[in-house]
Protein backbone atom coordinates (compact mmCIF):
# COMPACT_ATOMS: atom_id res chain seq x y z
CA UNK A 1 126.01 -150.39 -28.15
CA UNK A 2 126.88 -151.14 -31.83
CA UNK A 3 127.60 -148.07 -34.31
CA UNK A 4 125.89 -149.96 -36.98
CA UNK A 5 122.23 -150.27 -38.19
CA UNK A 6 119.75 -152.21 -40.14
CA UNK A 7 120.07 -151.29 -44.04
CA UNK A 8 116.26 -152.34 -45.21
CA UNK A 9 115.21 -151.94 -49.12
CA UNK A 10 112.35 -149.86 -49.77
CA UNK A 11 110.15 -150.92 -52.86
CA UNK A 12 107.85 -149.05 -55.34
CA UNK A 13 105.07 -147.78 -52.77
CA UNK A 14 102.38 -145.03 -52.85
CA UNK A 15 101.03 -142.88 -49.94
CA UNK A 16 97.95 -141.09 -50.11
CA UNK A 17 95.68 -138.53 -48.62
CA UNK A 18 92.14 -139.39 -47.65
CA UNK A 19 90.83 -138.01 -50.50
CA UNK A 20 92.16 -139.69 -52.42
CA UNK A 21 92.09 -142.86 -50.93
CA UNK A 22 88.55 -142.47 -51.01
CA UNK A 23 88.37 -141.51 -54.89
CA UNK A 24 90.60 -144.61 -55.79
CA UNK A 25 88.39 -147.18 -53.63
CA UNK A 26 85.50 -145.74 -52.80
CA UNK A 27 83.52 -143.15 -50.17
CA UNK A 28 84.53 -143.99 -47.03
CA UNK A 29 87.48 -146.58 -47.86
CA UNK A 30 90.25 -147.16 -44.76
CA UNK A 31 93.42 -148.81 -44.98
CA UNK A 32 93.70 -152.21 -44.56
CA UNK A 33 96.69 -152.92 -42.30
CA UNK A 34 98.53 -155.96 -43.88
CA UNK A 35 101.66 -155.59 -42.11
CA UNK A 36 104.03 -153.20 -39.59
CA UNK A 37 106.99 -151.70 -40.70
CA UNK A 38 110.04 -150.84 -38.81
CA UNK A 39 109.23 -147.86 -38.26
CA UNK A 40 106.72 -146.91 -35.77
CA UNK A 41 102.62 -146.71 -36.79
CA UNK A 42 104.13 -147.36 -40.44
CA UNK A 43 101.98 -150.20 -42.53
CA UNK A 44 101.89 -151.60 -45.28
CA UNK A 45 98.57 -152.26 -46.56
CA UNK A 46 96.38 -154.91 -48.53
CA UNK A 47 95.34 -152.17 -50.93
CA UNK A 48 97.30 -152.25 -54.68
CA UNK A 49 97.23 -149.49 -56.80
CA UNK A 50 98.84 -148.94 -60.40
CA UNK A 51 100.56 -146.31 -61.22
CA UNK A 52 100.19 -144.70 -64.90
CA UNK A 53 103.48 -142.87 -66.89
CA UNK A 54 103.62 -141.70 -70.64
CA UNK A 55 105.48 -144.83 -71.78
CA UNK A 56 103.63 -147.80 -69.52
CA UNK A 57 102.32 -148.59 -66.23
CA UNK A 58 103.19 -150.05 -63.13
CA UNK A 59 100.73 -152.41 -61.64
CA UNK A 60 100.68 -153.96 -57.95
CA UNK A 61 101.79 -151.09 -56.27
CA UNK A 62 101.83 -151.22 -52.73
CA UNK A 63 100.51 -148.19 -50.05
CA UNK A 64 101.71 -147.55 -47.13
CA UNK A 65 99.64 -146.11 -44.06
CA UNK A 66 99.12 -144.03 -42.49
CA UNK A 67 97.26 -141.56 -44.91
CA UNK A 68 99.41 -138.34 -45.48
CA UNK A 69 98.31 -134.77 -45.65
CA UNK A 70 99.93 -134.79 -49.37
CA UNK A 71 99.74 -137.61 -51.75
CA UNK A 72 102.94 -139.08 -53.06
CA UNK A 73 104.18 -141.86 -55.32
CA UNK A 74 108.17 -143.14 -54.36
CA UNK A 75 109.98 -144.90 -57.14
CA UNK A 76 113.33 -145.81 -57.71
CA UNK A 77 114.96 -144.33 -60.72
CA UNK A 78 114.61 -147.16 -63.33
CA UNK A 79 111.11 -146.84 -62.60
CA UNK A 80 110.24 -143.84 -62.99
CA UNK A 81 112.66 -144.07 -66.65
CA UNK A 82 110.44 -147.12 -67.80
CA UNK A 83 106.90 -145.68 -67.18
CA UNK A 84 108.36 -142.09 -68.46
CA UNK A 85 108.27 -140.42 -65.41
CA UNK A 86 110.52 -137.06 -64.47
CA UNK A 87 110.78 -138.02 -60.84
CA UNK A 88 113.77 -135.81 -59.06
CA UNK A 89 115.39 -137.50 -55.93
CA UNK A 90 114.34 -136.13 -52.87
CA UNK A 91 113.58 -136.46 -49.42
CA UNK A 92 109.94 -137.95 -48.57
CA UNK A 93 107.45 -135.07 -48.31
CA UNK A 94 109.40 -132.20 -50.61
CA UNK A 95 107.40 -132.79 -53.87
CA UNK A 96 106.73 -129.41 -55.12
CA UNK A 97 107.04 -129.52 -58.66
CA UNK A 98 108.34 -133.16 -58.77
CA UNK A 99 106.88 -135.66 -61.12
CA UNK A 100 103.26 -136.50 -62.28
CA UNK A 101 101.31 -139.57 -62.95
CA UNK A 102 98.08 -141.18 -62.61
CA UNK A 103 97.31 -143.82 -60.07
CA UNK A 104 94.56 -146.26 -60.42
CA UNK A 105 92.41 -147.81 -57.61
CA UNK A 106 89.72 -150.41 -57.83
CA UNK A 107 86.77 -147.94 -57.87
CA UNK A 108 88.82 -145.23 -59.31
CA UNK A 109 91.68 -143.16 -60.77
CA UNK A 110 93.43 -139.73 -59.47
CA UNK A 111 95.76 -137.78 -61.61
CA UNK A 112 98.34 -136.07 -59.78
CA UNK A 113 100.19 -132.80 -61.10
CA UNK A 114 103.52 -133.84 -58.43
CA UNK A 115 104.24 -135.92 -56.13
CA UNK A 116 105.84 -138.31 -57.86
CA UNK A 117 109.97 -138.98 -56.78
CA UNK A 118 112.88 -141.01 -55.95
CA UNK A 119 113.67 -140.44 -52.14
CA UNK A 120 116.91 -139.57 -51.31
CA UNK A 121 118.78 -142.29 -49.24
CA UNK A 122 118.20 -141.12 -45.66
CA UNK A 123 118.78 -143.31 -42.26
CA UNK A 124 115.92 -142.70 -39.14
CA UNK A 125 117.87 -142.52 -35.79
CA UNK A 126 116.36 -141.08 -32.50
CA UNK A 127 117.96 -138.22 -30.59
CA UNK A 128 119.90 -140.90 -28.80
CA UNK A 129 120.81 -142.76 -31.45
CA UNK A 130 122.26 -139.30 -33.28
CA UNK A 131 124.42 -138.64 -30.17
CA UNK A 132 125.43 -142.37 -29.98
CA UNK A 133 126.62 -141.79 -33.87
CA UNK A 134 127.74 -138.16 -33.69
CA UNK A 135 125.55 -136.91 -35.81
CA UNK A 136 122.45 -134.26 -36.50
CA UNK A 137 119.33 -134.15 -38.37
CA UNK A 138 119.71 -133.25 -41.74
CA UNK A 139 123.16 -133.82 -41.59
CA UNK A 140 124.85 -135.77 -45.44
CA UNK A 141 126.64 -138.77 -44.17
CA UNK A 142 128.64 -141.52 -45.88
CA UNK A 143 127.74 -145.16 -44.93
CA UNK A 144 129.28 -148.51 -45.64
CA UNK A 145 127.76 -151.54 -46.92
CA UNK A 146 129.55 -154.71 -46.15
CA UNK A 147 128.11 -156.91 -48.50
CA UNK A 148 129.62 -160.27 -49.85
CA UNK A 149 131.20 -159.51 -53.23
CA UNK A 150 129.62 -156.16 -53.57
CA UNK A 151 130.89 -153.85 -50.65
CA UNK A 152 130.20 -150.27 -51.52
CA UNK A 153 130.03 -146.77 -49.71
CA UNK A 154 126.87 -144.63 -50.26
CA UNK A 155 127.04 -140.63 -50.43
CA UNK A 156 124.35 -138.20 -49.75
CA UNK A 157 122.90 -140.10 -46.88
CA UNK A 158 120.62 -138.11 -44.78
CA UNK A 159 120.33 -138.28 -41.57
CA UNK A 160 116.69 -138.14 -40.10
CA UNK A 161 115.89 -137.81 -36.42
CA UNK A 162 112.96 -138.20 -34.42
CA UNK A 163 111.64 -139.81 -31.32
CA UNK A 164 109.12 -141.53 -33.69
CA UNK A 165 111.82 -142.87 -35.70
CA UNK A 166 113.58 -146.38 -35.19
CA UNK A 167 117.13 -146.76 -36.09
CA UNK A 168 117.11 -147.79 -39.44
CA UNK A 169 118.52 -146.71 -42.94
CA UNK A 170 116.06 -147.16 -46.30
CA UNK A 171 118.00 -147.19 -50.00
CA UNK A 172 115.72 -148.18 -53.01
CA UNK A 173 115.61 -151.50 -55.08
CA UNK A 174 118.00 -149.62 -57.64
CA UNK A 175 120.95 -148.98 -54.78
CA UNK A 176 120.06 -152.78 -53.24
CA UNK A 177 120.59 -154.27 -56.43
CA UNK A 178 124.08 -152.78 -57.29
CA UNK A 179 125.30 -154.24 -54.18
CA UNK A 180 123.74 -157.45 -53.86
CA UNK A 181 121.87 -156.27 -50.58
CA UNK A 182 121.23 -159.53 -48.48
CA UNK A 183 118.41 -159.97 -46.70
CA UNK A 184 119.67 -159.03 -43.74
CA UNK A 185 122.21 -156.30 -44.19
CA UNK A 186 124.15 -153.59 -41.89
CA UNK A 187 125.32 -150.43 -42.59
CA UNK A 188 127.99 -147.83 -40.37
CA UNK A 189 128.91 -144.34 -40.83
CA UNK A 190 132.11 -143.41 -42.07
CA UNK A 191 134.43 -140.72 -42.55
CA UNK A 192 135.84 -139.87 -46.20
């Protein structure tokens, strides 16, 4: 079995409780599944939101579904700079006292006092897949990206496990910019 695994850009995106869902589109609103992710009962949905900062908005935002028991909004860094944002990088779900905004629905706003980051760049890997690659949850891995022209090594990786997980590592639009990310791209752990 290869060492490697798919290196797949994650946008600007939103996930939400059900309260709030319902306060941005109405009493009673549900996700509308547009499309699967990779990883397992992830979706992305037809529902847009904007997103509101000090210095300008962000319009078109996409959620992803499942709803979550806390609301959160996941930018990449130049973002969260451009709408005037304080969002800390982090890994998905630790938001205490990370950034604020307010989000916008079609029948409704929210303002939210955190919730608001950059997520740390993690890769999702079974139990098998860990053993496969040697390493544990939580572990801080490098990883290299062959790219054409742009071939870099990322720090701080964390490693995720699960058996709801598919192998898979996410970076942000900044980190798939700087290195001319491909469509289709692969990444490996490696030792430094």
């Amino acid at each position: 079995m290869s060492k490697k695994f798919i290196v797949e850009t994650s946008a600007r995106h939103v996930h939400l409780t059900q309260e709030h869902l319902e306060a941005l589109f109405g009493k009673g609103a549900t996700l509308t599944h547009k499309k699967d992710l990779s990883q397992p009962g992830q979706f992305a949905c037809e529902e847009r939101v904007t997103i509101v900062g000090p210095k300008r908005e962000l319009a078109g935002v996409s959620i992803l579904g499942p709803v979550r028991p806390a609301t959160q909004v996941e930018l990449s860094a130049t973002d969260a700079r451009s709408i005037g944002v304080d969002a800390p990088i982090r890994e998905s779900g630790d938001i205490a006292g990370s950034g604020a905004c307010k989000i916008i629905g079609s029948k409704g706003e929210i303002e939210i006092s955190e919730g608001v980051i950059v997520a740390k760049r993690h890769i999702h890997l079974t139990p098998a897949d860990a053993e496969e690659l040697g390493v544990k949850d939580k572990e801080i891995v490098w990883v290299k990206l062959d790219t054409d022209g742009r071939k870099a090594i990322l720090g701080d990786v964390v490693v995720r496990v699960s058996e709801k997980f598919a192998r898979a590592m996410h970076i942000d639009t900044d980190e798939s910019n700087a290195v001319s990310a491909p469509r289709s791209l692969e990444g490996e752990i490696v030792e430094i």
